[in-house]
Protein backbone atom coordinates (compact mmCIF):
# COMPACT_ATOMS: atom_id res chain seq x y z
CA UNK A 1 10.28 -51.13 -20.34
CA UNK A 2 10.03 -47.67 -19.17
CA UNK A 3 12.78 -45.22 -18.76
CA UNK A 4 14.12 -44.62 -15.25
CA UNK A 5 12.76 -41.42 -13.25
CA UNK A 6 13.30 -40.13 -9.24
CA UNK A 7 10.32 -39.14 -7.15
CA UNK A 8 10.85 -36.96 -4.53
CA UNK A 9 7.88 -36.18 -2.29
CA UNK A 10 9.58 -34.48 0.39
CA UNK A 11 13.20 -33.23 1.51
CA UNK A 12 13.60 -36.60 3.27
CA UNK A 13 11.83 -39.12 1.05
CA UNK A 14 13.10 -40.16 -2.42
CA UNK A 15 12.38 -43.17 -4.73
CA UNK A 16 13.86 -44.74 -7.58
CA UNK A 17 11.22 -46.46 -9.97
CA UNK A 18 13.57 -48.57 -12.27
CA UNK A 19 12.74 -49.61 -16.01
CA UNK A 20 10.61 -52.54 -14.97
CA UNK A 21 8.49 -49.57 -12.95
CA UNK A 22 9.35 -51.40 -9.64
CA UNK A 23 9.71 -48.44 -6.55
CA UNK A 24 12.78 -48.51 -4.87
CA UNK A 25 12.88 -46.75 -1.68
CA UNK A 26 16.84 -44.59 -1.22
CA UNK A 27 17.91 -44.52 1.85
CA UNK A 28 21.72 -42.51 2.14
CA UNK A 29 23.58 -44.14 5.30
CA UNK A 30 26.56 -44.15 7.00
CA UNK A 31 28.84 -47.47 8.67
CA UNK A 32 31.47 -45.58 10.06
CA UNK A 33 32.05 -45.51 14.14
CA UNK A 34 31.46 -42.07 14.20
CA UNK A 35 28.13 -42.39 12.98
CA UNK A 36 26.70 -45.75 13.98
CA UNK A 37 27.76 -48.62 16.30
CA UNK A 38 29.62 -51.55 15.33
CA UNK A 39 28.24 -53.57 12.48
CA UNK A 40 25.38 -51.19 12.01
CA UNK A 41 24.83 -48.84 9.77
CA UNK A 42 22.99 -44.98 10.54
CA UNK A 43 20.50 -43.43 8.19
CA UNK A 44 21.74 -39.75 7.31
CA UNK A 45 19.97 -37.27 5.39
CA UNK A 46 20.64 -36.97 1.43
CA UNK A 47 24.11 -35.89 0.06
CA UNK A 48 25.43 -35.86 3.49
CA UNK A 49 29.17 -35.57 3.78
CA UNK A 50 29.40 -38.85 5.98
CA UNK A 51 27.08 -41.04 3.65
CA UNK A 52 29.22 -43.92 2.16
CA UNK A 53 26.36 -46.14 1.46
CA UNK A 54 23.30 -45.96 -0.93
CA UNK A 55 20.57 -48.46 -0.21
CA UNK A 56 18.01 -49.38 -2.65
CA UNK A 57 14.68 -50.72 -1.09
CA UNK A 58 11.33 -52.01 -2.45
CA UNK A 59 8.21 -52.56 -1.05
CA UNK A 60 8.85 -56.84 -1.44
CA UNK A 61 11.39 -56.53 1.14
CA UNK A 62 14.80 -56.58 -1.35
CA UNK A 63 17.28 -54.65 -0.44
CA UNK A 64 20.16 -53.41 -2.71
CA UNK A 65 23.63 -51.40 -1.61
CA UNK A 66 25.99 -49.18 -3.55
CA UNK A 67 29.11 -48.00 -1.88
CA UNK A 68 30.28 -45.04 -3.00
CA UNK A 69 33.88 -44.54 -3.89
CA UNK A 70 35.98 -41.70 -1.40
CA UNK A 71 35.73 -39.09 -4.03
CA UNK A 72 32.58 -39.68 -5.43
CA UNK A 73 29.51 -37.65 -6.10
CA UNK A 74 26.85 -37.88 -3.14
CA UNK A 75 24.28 -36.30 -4.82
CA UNK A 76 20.26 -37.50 -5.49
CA UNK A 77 19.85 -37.33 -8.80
CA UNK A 78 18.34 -39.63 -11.31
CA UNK A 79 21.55 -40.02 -13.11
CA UNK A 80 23.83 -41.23 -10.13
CA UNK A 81 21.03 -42.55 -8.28
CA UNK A 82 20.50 -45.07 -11.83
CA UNK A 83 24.47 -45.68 -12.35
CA UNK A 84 24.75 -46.63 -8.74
CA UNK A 85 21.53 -49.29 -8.96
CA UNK A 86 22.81 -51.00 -11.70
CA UNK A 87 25.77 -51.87 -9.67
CA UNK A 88 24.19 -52.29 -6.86
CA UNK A 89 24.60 -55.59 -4.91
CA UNK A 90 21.72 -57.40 -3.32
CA UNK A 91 21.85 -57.44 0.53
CA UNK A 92 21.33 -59.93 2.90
CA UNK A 93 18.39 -60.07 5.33
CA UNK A 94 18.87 -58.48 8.90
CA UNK A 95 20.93 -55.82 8.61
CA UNK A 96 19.98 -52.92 10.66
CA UNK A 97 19.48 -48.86 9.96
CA UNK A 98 19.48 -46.92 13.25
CA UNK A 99 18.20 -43.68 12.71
CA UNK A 100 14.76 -44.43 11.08
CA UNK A 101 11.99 -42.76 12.12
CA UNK A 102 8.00 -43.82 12.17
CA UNK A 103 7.67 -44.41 8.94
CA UNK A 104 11.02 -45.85 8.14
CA UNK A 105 9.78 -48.64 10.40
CA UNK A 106 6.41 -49.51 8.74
CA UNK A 107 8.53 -49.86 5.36
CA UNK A 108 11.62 -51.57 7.09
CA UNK A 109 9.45 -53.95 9.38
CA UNK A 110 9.37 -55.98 6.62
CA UNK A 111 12.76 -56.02 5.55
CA UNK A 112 14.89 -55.41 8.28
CA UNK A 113 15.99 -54.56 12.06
CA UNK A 114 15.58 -51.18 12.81
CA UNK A 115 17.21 -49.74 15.55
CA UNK A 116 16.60 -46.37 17.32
């Protein structure tokens, strides 16, 4: 097993590859009213204030979310990004991230709605 790392390609892309090397898409989000409409949740950028909810996503199509606790640390890094994947719970299929762009919907096609 290897040891846990973050990739970051760009301001608005980050991955998790977890000990078993798989590549786990983050995605920060948001399932407040202010942000999103009913039952949906909104794709924000990293560390926003907002952001309540951490998905985990891999190219296979699972899907794994952390909420984060009112006080707690929003930031990206591998420490809190590992922490919160290990208590992640697996999601369900269908539920929807409006605020993806292009390429959020060739790697959410797969997985789930995407609204816009």
């Amino acid at each position: 097993m290897a040891t846990p790392r973050l990739d970051r390609p760009s301001d608005d892309r980050a991955y998790l590859i977890d000990a078993d090397g798989v590549r786990w898409r983050i995605h920060d989000c948001a399932f407040e009213p202010q942000f999103a409409e009913p039952h949906h949740r909104k794709r924000l950028p990293f560390e926003a204030p907002g952001m309540n909810t951490r998905y985990f996503v891999n190219a296979a199509g699972a899907r794994r979310a952390y909420t984060l606790k009112h006080d707690e640390s929003r930031r990206l890094t591998l420490d809190d990004c590992a922490r919160q994947f290990a208590e992640a719970g697996y999601c369900r299929r269908g539920a929807s991230i409006s605020g993806a762009d292009d390429s959020d919907r060739v790697v959410c096609r797969q997985i789930c709605y995407v609204l816009t």
